[in-house]
Every structure is written in structure tokens, then in C-alpha cells.
Protein backbone atom coordinates (compact mmCIF):
# COMPACT_ATOMS: atom_id res chain seq x y z
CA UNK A 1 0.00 0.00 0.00
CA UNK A 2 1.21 3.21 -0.47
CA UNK A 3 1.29 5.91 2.00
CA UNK A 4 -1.21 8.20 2.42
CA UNK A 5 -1.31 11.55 1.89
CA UNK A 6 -2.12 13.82 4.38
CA UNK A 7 -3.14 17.79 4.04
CA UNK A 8 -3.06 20.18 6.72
CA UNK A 9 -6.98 20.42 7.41
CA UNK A 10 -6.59 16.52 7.90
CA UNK A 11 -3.06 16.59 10.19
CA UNK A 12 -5.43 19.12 12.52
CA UNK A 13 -8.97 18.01 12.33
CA UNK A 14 -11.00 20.80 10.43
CA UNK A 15 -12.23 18.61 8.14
CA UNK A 16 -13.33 14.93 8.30
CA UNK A 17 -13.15 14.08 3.86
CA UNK A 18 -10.50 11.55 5.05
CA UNK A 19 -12.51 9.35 7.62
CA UNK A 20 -15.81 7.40 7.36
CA UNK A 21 -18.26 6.55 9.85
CA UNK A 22 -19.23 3.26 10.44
CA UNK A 23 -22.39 2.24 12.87
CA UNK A 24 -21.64 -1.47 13.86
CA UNK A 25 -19.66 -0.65 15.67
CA UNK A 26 -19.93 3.08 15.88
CA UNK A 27 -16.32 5.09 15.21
CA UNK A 28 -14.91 6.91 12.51
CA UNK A 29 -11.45 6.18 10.63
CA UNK A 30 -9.80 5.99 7.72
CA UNK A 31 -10.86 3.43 5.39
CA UNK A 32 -7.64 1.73 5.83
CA UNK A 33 -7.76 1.57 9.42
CA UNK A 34 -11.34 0.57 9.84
CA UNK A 35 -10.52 -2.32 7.35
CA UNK A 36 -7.97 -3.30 10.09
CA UNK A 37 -9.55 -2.95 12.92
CA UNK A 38 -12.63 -4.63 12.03
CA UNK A 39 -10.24 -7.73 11.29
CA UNK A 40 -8.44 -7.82 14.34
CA UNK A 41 -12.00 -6.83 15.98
CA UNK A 42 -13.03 -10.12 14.22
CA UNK A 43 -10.01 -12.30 15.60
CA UNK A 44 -10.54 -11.30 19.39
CA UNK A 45 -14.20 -12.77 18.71
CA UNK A 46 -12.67 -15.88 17.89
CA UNK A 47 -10.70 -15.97 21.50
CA UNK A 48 -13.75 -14.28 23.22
CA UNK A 49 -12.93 -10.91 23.38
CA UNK A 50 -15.50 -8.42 22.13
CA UNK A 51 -12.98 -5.36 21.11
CA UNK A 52 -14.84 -2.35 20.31
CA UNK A 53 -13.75 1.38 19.69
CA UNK A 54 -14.41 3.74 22.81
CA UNK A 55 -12.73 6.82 21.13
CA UNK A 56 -11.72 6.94 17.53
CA UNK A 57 -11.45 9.92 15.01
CA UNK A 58 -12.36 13.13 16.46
CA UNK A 59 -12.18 16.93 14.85
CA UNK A 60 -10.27 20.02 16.11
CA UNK A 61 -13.64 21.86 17.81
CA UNK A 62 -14.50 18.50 20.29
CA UNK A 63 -10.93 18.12 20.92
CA UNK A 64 -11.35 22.12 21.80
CA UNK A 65 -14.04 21.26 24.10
CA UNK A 66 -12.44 18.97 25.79
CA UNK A 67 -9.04 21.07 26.37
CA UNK A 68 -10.95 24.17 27.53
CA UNK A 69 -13.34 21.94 29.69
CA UNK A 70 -10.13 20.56 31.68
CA UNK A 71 -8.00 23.69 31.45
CA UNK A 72 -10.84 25.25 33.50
CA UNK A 73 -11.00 22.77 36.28
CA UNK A 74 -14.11 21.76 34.89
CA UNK A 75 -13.13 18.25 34.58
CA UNK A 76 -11.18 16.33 36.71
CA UNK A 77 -7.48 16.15 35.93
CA UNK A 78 -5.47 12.72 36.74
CA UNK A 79 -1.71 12.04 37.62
CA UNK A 80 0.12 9.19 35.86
CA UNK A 81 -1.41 6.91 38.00
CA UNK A 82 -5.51 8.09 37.28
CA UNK A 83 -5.72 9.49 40.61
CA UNK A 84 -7.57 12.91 40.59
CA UNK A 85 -4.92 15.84 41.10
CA UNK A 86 -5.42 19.31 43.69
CA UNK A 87 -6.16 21.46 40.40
CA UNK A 88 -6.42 24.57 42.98
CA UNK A 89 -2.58 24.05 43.64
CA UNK A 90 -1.22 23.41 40.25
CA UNK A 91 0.54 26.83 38.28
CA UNK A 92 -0.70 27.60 34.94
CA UNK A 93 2.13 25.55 32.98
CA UNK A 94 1.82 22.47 35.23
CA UNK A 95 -2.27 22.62 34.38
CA UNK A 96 -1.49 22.81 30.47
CA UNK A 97 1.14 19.36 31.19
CA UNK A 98 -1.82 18.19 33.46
CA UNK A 99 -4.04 18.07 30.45
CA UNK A 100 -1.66 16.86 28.54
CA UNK A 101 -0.92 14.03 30.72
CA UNK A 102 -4.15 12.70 29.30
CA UNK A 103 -5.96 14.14 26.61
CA UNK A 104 -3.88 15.74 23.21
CA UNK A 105 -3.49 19.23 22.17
CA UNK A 106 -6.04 20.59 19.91
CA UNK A 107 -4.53 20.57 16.32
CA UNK A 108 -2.45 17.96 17.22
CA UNK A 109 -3.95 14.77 18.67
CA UNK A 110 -3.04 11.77 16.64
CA UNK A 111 -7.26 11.59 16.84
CA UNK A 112 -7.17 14.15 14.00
CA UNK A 113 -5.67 11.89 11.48
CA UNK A 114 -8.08 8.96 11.61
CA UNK A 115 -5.58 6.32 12.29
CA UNK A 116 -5.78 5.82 16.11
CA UNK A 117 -8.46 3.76 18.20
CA UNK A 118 -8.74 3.43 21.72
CA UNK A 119 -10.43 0.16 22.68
CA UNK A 120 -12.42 -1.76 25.41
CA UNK A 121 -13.48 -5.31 26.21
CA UNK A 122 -17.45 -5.41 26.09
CA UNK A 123 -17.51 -8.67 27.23
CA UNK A 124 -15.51 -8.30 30.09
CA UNK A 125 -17.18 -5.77 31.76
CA UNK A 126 -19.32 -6.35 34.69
CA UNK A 127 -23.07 -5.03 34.43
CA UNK A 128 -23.36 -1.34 34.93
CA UNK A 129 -19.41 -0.63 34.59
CA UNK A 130 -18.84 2.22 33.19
CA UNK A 131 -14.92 2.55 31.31
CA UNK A 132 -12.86 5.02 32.25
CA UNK A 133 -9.22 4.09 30.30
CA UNK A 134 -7.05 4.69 33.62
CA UNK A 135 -4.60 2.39 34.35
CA UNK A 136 -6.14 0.37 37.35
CA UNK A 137 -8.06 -1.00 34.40
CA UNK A 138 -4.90 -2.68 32.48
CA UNK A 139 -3.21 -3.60 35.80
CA UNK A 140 -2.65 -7.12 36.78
CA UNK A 141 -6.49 -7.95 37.93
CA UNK A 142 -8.16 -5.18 36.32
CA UNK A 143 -11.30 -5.59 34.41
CA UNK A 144 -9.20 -5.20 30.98
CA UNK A 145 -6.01 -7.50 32.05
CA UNK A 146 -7.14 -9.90 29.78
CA UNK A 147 -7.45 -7.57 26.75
CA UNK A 148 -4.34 -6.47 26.76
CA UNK A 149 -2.23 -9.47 27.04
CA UNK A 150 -4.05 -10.73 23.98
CA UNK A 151 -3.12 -7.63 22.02
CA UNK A 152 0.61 -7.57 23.04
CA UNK A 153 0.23 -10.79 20.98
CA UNK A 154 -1.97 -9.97 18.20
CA UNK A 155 -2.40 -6.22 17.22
CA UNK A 156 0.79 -6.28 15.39
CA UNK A 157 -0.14 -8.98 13.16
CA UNK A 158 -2.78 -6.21 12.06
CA UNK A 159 -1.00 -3.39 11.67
CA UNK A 160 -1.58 -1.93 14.58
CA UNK A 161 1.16 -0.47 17.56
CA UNK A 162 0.94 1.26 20.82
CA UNK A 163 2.37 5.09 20.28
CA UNK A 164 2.15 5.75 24.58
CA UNK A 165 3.20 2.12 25.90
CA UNK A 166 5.78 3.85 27.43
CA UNK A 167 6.27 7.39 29.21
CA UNK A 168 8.33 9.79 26.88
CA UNK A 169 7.81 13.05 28.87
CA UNK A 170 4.81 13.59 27.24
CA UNK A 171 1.03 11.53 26.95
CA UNK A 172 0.86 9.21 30.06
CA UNK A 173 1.35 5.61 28.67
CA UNK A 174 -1.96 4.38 27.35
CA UNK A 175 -2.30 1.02 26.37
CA UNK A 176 -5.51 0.93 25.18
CA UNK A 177 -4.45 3.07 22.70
CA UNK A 178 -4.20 1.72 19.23
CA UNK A 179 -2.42 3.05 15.94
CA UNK A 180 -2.41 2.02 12.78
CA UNK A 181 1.32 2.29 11.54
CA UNK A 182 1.26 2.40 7.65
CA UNK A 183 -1.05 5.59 7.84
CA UNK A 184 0.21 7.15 11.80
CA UNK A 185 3.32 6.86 10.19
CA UNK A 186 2.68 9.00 6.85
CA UNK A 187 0.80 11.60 9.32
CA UNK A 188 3.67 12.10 11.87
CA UNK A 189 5.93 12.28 8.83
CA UNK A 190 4.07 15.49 7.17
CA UNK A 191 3.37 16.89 10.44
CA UNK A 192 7.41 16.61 11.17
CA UNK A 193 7.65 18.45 7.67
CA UNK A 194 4.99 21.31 8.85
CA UNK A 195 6.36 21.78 12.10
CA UNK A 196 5.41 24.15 14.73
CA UNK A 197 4.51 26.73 12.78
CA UNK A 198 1.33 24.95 10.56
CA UNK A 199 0.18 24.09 15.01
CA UNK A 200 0.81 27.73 15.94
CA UNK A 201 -1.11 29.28 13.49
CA UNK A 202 -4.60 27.12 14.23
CA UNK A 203 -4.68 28.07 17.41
CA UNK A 204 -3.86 31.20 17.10
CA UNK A 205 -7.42 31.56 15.64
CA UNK A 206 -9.18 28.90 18.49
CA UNK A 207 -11.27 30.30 21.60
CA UNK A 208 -8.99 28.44 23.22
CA UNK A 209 -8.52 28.55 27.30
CA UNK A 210 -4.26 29.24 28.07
CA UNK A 211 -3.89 29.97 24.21
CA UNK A 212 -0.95 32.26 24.66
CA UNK A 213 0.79 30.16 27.49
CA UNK A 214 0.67 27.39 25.23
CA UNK A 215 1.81 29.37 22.60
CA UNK A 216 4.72 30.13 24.00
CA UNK A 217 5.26 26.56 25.62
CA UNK A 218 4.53 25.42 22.04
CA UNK A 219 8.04 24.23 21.05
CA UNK A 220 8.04 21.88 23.60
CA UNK A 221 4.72 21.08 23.51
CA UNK A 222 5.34 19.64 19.70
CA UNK A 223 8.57 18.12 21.15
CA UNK A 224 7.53 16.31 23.73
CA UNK A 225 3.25 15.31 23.05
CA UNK A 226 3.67 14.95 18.96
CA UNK A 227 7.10 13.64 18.00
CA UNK A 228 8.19 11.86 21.45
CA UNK A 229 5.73 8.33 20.72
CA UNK A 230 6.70 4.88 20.68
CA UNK A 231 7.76 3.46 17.26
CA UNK A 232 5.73 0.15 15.63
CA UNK A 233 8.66 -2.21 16.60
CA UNK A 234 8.23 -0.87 19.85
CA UNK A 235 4.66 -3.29 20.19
């Protein structure tokens, strides 16, 4: 296959011409992706597991929504370890790395590009649980334990890779998140190309909570919660 292309209105999630939506089950992606995940979907029905999408493609304003509902205090922010953080106590920097810790920067969450899933096990939730991707889930005897030792076998068969298994200074590591490497890959590259500056100027035009801190934080923003990811090989 050969790589996609990828435009700046795709790379930061003002338009959504590159994803489709599908219904059963419900999430957007490219068509690429979907075709993959819908076959490893279909292999972890086969061992059991009923893997469905909990957050998939998702465009620059909801994205904005959910940064300026968490810059606020609004929402609750969580440490590395999902336990709710003293948002009263925290400066204005450490609350834009507190959101951070968790949920990407509008304009440049890897949710823009229609190549990332995060996932769940319907069947192994108990009745009336309610997921909340924090990491007492994936622990040994969490409710998703099982999930994810399947996956560290299988998801690379399909394409698929972990881009936070690991802590890089930036996104907390999030297992449940899934990429798709043939087309993540294609979209980091162009973004690489773009840089800073294609990031700076969308927000400099988003009613965005903190825009100028980030702004000037920007640099290392890009640094460290864009480029700093786990490669495929990496599982």
C-alpha cells in the first residue's frame, strides 16, 4: 500500500473528507484503518474478546471542548497513576502538562488523522461498569487484564502499535491506545515536515482557554506530546 497523503486540514482536524463513519460498531477512521480494525475486531471474537472502539477519530472543535473543559478545572485532571490531582494548587504551565498528561493538544492529537483507536473489552465488563481508560483497568487484575495481554500478541499482526506504551515526557502511557502504523506513520511524517509553525497558526485563531501560554510553551509542547511516541517495533 502506499502511503497516504495527508493535508493540513486533515493533520489538525477541520475537516473529516478523510474518515468514514461506520455504525456497527460506531467510530470513525480511515478506510484503511477501519478495514484493520474490524479484522483484528473479528479475531478477538474468535478468543472471546469483544474489542470495540471507545474513542476513535475526532475533529479540532470536540478536541477544543475537551481542552478548555479541563484547562478550566471543569473536569477532573489525573496524575500518571488516574488518581484525581489538587487542580487549585497546580501553576498555569503544570495545568497545560496536566491536560496533557491525558488528553492531546487541539490541532495535534493523533485523533485528527483517523488512524488511532482506543479500545475496550465489552464482554468483560461487569453489568453497569462504566470505562474510564485509567490504568487500574490494564493492571494485573483489572477488568481489561485480559485484553491487553491478547493484544501484546496480536495487534501487530494487524498493523496496529501502541504510540504511549511507554512514558516519553509527554502523553501518560496508554495502552488501550491503538495506531495504525502504515497511515500514523505517513501523518507524523508530514506533520514533522509542517512543524510548529502549521500548530501555531490554528490556534492562534481557536477560543482556546491558556492559548498564549501554550503558545509560547509550544516548542516543547510539539517536542515532547507529537514527536516523542513509541515506534511500531516498539509493540
Amino acid at each position: 500500500m502506499n502511503a497516504p497523503h495527508f493535508d493540513e486540514w486533515e493533520l489538525t482536524g477541520r475537516t473529516r473528507r478523510h474518515v468514514q463513519q461506520h455504525a456497527q460498531p460506531r467510530f470513525a477512521a480511515r478506510p484503511e484503518v477501519a478495514a484493520a480494525f474490524l479484522a483484528l475486531r473479528e479475531a478477538a471474537l474468535a478468543d472471546g474478546i469483544d474489542l470495540l472502539p471507545i474513542a476513535s477519530y475526532r475533529p479540532f472543535d470536540n478536541q477544543l471542548r475537551i481542552w478548555n473543559n479541563k484547562f478550566s478545572g471543569e473536569k477532573t485532571l489525573y496524575d500518571q497513576a488516574g488518581q484525581p490531582r489538587d487542580y487549585a494548587s497546580l501553576t498555569p504551565p503544570e495545568r497545560v502538562r496536566a491536560v496533557l498528561g491525558w488528553s492531546g493538544l487541539p490541532g495535534a492529537t493523533r485523533r485528527h488523522w483517523g488512524t488511532d483507536i482506543d479500545v475496550f473489552d465489552r464482554a468483560a465488563m461487569p453489568p453497569g461498569y462504566h470505562t474510564r481508560l485509567l490504568p487500574q483497568e490494564v493492571a494485573p487484575g483489572g477488568v481489561y487484564e485480559r485484553l491487553h495481554a491478547w493484544l501484546d500478541v496480536h495487534i501487530a499482526r494487524f498493523g496496529f502499535f501502541r504510540p504511549y506504551r511507554a512514558y516519553r515526557g509527554g502523553m501518560y502511557p496508554e495502552p488501550w491506545h491503538l495506531s495504525y502504523a502504515p497511515s500514523a506513520q505517513a501523518a507524523l511524517d508530514a506533520y514533522r515536515a509542517q512543524g510548529v509553525d502549521l500548530l501555531a497558526r490554528v490556534l492562534r485563531e481557536a477560543d482556546m482557554l491558556g492559548r498564549e501560554l501554550v503558545l509560547e510553551m509550544l516548542p516543547d509542547l510539539f517536542r515532547d506530546h507529537v514527536l516523542s511516541v513509541d515506534t511500531p517495533d516498539a509493540g
